[in-house]
Protein backbone atom coordinates (compact mmCIF):
# COMPACT_ATOMS: atom_id res chain seq x y z
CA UNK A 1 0.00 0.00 0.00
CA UNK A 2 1.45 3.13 -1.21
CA UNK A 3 -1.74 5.54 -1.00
CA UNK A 4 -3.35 7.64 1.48
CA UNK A 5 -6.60 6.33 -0.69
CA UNK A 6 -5.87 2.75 -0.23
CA UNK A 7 -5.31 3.20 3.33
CA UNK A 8 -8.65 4.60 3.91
CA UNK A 9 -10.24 2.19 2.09
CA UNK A 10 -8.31 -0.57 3.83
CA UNK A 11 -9.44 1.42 7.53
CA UNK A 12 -12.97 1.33 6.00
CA UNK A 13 -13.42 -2.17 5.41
CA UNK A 14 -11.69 -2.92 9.14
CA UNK A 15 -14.29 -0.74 10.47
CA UNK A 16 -17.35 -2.53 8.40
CA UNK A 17 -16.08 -5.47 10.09
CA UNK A 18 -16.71 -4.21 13.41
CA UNK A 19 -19.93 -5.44 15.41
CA UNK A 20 -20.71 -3.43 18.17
CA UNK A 21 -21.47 -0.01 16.83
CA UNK A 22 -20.40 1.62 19.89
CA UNK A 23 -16.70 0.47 19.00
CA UNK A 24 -17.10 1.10 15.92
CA UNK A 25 -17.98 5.08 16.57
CA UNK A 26 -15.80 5.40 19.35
CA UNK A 27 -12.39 4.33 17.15
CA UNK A 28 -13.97 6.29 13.76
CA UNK A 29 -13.75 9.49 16.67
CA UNK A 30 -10.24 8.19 16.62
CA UNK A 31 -9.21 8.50 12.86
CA UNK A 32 -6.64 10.86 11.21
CA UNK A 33 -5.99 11.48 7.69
CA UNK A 34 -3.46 8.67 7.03
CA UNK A 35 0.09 9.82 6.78
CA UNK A 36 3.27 7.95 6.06
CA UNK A 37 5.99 7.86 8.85
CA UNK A 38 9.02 5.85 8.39
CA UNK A 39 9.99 3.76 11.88
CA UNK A 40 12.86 1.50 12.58
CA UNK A 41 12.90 -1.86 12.99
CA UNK A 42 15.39 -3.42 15.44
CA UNK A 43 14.69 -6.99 14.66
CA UNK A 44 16.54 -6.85 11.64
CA UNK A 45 19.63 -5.74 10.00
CA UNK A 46 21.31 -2.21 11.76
CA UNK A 47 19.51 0.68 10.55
CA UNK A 48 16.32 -1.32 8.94
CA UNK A 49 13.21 0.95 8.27
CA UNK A 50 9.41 0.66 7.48
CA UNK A 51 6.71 2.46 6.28
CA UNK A 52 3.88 2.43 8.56
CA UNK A 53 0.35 4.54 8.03
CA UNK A 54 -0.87 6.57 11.00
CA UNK A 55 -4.39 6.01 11.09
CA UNK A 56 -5.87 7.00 14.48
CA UNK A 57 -4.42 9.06 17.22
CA UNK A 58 -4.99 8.48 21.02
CA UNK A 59 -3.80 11.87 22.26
CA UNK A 60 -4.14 10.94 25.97
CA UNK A 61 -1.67 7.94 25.78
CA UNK A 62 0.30 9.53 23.29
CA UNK A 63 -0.39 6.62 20.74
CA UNK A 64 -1.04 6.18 17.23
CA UNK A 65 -2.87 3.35 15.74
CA UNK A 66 -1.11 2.30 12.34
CA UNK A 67 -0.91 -0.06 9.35
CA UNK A 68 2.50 -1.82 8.29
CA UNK A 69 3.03 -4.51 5.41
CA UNK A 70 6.59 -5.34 7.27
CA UNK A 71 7.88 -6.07 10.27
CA UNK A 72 5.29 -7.93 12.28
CA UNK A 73 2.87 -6.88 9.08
CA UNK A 74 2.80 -9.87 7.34
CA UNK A 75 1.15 -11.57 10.37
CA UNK A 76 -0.34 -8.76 12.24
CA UNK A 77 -0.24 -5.58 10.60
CA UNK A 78 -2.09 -3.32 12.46
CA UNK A 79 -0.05 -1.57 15.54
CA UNK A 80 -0.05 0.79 18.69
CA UNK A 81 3.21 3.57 18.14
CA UNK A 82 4.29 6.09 20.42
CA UNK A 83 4.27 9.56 19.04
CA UNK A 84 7.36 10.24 20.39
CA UNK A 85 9.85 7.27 19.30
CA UNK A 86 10.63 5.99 16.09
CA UNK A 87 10.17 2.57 16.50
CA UNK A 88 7.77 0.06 15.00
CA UNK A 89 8.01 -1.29 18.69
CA UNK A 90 7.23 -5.05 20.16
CA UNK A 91 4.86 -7.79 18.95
CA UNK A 92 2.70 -7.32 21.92
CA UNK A 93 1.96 -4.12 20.11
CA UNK A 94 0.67 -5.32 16.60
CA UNK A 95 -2.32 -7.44 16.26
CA UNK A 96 -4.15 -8.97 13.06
CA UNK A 97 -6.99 -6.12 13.10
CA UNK A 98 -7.38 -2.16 13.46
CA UNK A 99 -10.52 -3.15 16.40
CA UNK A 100 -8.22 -5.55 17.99
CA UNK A 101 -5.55 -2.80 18.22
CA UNK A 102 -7.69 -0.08 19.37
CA UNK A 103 -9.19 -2.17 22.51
CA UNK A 104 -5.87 -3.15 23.14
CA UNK A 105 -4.21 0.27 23.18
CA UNK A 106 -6.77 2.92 23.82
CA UNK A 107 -10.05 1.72 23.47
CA UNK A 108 -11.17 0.09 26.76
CA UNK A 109 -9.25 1.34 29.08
CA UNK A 110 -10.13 4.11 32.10
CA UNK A 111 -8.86 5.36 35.53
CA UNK A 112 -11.08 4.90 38.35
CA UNK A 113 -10.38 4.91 41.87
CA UNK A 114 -8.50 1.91 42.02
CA UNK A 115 -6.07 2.77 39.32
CA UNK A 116 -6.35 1.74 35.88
CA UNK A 117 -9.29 -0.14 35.10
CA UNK A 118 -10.20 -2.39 31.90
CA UNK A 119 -14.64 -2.07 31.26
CA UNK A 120 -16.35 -1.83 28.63
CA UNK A 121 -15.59 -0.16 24.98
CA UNK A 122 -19.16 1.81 25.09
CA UNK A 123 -18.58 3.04 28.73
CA UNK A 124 -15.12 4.04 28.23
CA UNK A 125 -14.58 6.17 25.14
CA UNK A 126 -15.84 9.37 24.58
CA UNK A 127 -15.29 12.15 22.17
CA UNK A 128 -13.12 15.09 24.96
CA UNK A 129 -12.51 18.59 23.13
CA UNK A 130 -9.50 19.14 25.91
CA UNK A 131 -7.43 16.25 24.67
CA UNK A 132 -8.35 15.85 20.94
CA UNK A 133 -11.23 14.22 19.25
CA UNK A 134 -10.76 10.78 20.92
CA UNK A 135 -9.99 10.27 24.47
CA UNK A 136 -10.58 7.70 27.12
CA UNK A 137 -13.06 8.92 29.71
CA UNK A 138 -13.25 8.74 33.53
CA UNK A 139 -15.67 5.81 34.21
CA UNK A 140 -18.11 6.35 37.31
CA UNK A 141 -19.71 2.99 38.55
């Protein structure tokens, strides 16, 4: 994939796929105009780089949901980057789809009183104008 327009088409069809609605708005809240970023990869060869496609943002973990054909693409192409490294990161952080990433890495998870807390995708994302358009929300229960 070598097109902004392929990548949103590729996002779309991820997000047809999704079930529960409430997912399905909260990580669409999430999505970005898909840019190119080139990250390193330090399972291979010194100095080995990717392209991966930026397709979300979670601005209160600092996070970016993307898309990479290498790496751990082949097998699970969809991954949780930080904004602030370069790396395509760890294979705990890739999974084989864009919902799987999402409640993995922004999508489920809140702080309560007893720290961080994992509930429900529809009780724990909301749209919050002070972060960005897609933030994880403090849960009352």
């Amino acid at each position: 994939m070598t097109d902004h327009v392929q990548i949103r088409e590729l996002v779309e069809g991820e997000l047809s796929r999704i079930q529960d609605a409430d997912v399905r708005e909260a990580l669409r809240a999430c999505l970005v105009t898909p840019r190119v970023q080139t990250r390193q990869w330090e399972y291979g060869e010194p100095g080995e780089e990717y392209p991966c496609w930026s397709v979300a943002e979670i601005p209160e973990f600092e996070m970016e949901l993307a898309y990479c054909e290498h790496g751990f693409g082949p097998r699970s192409p969809w991954g949780a980057v930080f904004v602030a490294e370069s790396s395509i990161g760890m294979d705990s952080q890739w999974h084989d789809t864009l919902e799987d990433v999402f409640l993995s890495f922004g999508g489920v998870t809140s702080f309560g009183s007893g720290g961080m807390e994992r509930v429900p995708a529809n009780r724990a994302l909301q749209s919050d104008e002070r972060v960005g358009r897609c933030a994880p929300s403090r849960v009352r229960r």
